[in-house]
C-alpha atoms as a PDB file:
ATOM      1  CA  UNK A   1     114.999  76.833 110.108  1.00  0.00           C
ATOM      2  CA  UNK A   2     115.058  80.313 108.763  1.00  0.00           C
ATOM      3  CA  UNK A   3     118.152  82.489 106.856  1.00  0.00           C
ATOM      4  CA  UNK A   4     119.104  85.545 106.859  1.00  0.00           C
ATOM      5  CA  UNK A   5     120.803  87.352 104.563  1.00  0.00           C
ATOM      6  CA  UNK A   6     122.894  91.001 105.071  1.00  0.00           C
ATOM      7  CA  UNK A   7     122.452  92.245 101.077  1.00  0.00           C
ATOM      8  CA  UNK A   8     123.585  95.667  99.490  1.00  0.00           C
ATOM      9  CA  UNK A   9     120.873  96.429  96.757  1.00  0.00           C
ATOM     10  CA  UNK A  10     117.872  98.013  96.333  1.00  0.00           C
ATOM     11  CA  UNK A  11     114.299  97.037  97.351  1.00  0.00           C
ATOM     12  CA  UNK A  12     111.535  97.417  94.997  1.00  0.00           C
ATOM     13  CA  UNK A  13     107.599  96.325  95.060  1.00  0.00           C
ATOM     14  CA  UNK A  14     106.836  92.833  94.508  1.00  0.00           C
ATOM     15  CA  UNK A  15     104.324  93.938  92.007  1.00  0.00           C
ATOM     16  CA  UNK A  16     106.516  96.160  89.919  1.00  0.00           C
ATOM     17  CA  UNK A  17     109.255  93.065  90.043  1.00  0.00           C
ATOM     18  CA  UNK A  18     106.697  90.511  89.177  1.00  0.00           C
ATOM     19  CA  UNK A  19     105.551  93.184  85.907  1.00  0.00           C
ATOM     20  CA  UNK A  20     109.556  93.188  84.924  1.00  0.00           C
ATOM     21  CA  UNK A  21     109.574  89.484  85.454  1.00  0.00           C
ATOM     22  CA  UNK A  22     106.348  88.791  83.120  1.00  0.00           C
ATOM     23  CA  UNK A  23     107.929  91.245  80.666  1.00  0.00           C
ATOM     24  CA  UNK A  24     111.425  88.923  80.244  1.00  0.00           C
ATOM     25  CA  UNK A  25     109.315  85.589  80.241  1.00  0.00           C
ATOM     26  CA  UNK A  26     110.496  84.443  83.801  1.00  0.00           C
ATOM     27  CA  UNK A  27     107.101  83.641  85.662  1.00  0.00           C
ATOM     28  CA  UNK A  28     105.859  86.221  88.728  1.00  0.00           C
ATOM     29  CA  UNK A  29     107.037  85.562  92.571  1.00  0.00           C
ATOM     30  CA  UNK A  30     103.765  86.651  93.781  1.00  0.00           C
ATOM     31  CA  UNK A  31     105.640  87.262  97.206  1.00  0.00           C
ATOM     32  CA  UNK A  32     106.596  84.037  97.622  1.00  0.00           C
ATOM     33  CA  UNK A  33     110.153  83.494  98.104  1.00  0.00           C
ATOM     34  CA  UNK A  34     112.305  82.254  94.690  1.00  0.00           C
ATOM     35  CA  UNK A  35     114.226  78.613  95.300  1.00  0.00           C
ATOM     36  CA  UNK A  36     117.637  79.071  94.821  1.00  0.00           C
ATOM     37  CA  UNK A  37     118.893  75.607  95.390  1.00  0.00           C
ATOM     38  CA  UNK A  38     121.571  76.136  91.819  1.00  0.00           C
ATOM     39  CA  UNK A  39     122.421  79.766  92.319  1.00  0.00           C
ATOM     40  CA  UNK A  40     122.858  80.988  88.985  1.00  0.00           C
ATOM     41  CA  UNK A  41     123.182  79.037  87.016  1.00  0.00           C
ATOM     42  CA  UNK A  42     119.536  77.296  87.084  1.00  0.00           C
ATOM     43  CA  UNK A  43     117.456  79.803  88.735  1.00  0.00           C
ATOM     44  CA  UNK A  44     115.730  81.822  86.144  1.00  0.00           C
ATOM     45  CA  UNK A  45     115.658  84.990  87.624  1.00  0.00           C
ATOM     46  CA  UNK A  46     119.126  84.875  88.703  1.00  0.00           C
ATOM     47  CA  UNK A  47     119.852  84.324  84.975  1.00  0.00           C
ATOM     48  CA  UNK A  48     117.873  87.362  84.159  1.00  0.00           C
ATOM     49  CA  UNK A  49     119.542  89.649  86.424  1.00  0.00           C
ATOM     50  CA  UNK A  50     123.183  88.960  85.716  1.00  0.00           C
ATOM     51  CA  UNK A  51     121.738  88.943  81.927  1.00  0.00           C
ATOM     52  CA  UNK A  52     120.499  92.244  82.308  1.00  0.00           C
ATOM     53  CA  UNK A  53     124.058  93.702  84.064  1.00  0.00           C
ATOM     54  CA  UNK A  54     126.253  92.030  81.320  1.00  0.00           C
ATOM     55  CA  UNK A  55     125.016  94.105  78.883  1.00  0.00           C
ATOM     56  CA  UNK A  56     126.997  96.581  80.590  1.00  0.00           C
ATOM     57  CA  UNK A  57     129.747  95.324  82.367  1.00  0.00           C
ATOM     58  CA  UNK A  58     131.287  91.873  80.713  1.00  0.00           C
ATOM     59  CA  UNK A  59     133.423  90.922  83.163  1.00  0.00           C
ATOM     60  CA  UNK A  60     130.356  90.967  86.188  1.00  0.00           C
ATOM     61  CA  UNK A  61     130.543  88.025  88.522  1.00  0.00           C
ATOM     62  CA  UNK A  62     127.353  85.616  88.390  1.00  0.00           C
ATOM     63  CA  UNK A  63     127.313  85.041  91.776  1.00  0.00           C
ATOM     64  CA  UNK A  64     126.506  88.405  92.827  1.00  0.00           C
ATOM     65  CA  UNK A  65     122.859  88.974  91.549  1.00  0.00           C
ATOM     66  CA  UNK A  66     119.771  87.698  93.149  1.00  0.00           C
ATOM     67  CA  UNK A  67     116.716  88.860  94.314  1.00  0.00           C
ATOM     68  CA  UNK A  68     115.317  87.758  98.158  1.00  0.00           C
ATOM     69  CA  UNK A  69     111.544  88.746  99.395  1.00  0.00           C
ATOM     70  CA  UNK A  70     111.414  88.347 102.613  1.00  0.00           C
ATOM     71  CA  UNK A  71     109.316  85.413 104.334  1.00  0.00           C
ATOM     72  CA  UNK A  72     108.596  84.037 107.782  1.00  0.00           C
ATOM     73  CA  UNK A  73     106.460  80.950 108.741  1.00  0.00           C
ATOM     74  CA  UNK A  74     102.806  81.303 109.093  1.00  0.00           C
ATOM     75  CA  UNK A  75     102.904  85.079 107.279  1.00  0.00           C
ATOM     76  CA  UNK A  76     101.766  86.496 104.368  1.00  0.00           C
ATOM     77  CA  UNK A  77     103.173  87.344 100.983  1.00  0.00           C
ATOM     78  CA  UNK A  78     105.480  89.929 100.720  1.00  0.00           C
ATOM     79  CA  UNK A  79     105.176  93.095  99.495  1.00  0.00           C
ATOM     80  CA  UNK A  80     108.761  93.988  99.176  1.00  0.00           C
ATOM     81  CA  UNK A  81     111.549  92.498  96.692  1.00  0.00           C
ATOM     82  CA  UNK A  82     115.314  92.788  97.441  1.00  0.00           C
ATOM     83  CA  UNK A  83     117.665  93.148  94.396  1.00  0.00           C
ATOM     84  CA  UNK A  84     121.155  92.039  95.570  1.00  0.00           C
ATOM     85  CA  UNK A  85     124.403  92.936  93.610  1.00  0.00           C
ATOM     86  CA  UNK A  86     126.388  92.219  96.955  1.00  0.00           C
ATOM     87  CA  UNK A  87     124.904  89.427  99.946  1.00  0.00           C
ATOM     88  CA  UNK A  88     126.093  87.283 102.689  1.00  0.00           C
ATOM     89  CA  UNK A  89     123.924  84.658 104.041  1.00  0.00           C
ATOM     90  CA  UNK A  90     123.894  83.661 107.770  1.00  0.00           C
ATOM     91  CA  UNK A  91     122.655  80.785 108.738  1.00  0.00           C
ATOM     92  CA  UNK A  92     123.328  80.593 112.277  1.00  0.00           C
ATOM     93  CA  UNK A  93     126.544  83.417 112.660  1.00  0.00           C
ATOM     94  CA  UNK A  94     129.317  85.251 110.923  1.00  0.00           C
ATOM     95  CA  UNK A  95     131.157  87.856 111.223  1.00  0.00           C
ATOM     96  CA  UNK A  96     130.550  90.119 108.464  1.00  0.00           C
ATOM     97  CA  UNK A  97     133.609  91.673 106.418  1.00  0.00           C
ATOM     98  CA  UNK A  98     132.315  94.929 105.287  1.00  0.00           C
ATOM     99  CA  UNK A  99     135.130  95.456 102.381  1.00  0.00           C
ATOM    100  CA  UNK A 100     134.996  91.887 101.608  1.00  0.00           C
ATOM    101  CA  UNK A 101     131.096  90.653 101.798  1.00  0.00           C
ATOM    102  CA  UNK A 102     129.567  93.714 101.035  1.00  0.00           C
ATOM    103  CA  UNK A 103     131.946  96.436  99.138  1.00  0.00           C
ATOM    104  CA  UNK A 104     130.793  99.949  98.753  1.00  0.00           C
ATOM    105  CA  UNK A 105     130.778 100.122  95.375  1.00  0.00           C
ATOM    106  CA  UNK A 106     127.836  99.946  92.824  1.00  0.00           C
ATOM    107  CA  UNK A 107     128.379  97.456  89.944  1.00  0.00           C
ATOM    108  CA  UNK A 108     128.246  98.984  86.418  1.00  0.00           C
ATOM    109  CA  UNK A 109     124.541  98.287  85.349  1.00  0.00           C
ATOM    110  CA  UNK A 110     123.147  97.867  88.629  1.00  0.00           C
ATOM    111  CA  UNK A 111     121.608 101.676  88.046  1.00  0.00           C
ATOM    112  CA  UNK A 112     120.221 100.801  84.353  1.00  0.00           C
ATOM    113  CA  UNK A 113     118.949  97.662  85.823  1.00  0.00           C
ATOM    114  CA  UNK A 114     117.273  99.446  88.600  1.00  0.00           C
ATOM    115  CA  UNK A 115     116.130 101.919  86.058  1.00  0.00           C
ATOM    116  CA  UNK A 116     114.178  99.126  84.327  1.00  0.00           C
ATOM    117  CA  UNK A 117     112.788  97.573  86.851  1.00  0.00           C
ATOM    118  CA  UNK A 118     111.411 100.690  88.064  1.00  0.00           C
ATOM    119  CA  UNK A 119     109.790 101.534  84.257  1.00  0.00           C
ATOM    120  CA  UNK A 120     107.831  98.302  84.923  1.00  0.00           C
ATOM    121  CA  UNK A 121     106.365 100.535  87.905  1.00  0.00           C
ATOM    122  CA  UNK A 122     103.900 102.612  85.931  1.00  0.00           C
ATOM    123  CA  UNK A 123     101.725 100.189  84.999  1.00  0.00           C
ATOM    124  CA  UNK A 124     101.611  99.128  88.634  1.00  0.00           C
ATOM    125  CA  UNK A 125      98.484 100.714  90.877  1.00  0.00           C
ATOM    126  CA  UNK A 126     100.189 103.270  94.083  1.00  0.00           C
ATOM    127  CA  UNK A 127      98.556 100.817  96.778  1.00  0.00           C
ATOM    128  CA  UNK A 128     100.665  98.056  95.420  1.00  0.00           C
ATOM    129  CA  UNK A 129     104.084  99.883  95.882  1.00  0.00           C
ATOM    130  CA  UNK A 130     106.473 100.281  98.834  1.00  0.00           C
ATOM    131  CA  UNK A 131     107.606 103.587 100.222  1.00  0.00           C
ATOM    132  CA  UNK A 132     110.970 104.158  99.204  1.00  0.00           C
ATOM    133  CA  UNK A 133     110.407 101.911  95.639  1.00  0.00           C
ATOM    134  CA  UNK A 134     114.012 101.973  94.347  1.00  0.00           C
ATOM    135  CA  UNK A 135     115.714 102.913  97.546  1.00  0.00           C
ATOM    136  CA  UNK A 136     119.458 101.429  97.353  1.00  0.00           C
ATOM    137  CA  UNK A 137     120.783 100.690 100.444  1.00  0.00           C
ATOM    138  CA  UNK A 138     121.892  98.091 103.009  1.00  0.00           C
ATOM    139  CA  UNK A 139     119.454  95.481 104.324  1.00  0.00           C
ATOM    140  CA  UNK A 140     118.433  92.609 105.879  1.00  0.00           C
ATOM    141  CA  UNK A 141     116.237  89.904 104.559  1.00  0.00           C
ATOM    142  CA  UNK A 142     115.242  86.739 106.665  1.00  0.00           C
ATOM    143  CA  UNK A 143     113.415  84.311 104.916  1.00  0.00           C
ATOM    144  CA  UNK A 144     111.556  81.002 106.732  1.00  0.00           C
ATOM    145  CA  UNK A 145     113.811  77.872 105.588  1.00  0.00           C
ATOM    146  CA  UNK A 146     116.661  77.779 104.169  1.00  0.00           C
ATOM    147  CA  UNK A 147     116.105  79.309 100.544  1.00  0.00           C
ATOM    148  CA  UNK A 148     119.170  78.209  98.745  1.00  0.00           C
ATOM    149  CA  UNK A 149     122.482  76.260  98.595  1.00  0.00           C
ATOM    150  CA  UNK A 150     124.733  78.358 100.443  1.00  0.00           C
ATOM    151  CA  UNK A 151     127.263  75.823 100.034  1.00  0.00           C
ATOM    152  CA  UNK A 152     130.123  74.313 102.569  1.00  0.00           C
ATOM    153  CA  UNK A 153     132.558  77.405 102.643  1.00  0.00           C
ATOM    154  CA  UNK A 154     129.753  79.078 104.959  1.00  0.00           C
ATOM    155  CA  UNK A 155     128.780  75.853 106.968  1.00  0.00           C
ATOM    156  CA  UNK A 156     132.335  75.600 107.434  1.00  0.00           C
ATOM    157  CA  UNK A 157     132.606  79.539 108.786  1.00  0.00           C
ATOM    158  CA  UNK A 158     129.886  78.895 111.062  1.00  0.00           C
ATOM    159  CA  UNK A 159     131.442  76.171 112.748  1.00  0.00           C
ATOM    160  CA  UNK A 160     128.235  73.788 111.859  1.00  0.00           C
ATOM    161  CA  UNK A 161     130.491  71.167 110.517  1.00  0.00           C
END
């Protein structure tokens, strides 16, 4: 079964995340999807992130940092890394509440943390990066399998139970 997940972040090569991920002691996705099945408080790069965005903002919310790299059965590795201060997962529907699930605003940090992960960049060789490294925006990730504990609150707002 695959997920999808509606994130507001910023994507970033999986090369320059894996060099920022070696550089903290967290070992290297190499593309491969991350595990999430204790979002945050056992996955190590979870950890890292909200870590990185408490050094500037105290009161930040655990829950809201993650990374996703895309993924669907019988495919490659990923190129591309998604760094989510904001997500909703769907697993089979939901309606989306814009102010709610996704708020416009950009967490205090997430720019110094994008910053940083970027530095890891120059070490990195230009056929291993994405167009648009850094790019914040709005996306889309769907990844093969569930990739996480989503927990009953969103089985229940599917209508799966």
């Amino acid at each position: 079964m695959g997920s999808t997940t509606l994130i507001r972040g910023f994507k970033v090569s999986v090369a320059t995340f894996d060099a920022f991920l070696a550089a903290n002691s967290v070992y290297e996705t190499y593309g491969t999807p991350p595990f999430y099945g204790h979002h945050p408080d056992k996955d190590p790069i979870s950890k890292l992130l909200f870590a990185k965005i408490s050094q500037y903002d105290s009161d930040a919310d655990k829950n809201k940092f993650r990374v996703l790299i895309p993924a669907i059965e019988g495919g490659g590795r990923s190129r591309t890394a998604y760094v989510a201060y904001a997500w909703a997962a769907v697993r089979a529907h939901r309606e989306i509440k814009m102010d709610e699930d996704l708020p416009a605003g950009v967490p205090k940090g997430v720019e110094e943390l994008r910053q940083e992960i970027l530095g890891y960049g120059k070490d990195v060789g230009d056929g291993d990066k994405i167009a648009d490294e850094g790019k914040l925006g709005i996306y889309m990730v769907v990844t093969y399998d569930i990739r996480g504990d989503y927990g009953d609150e969103l089985d229940r707002s599917e209508g799966l139970y």
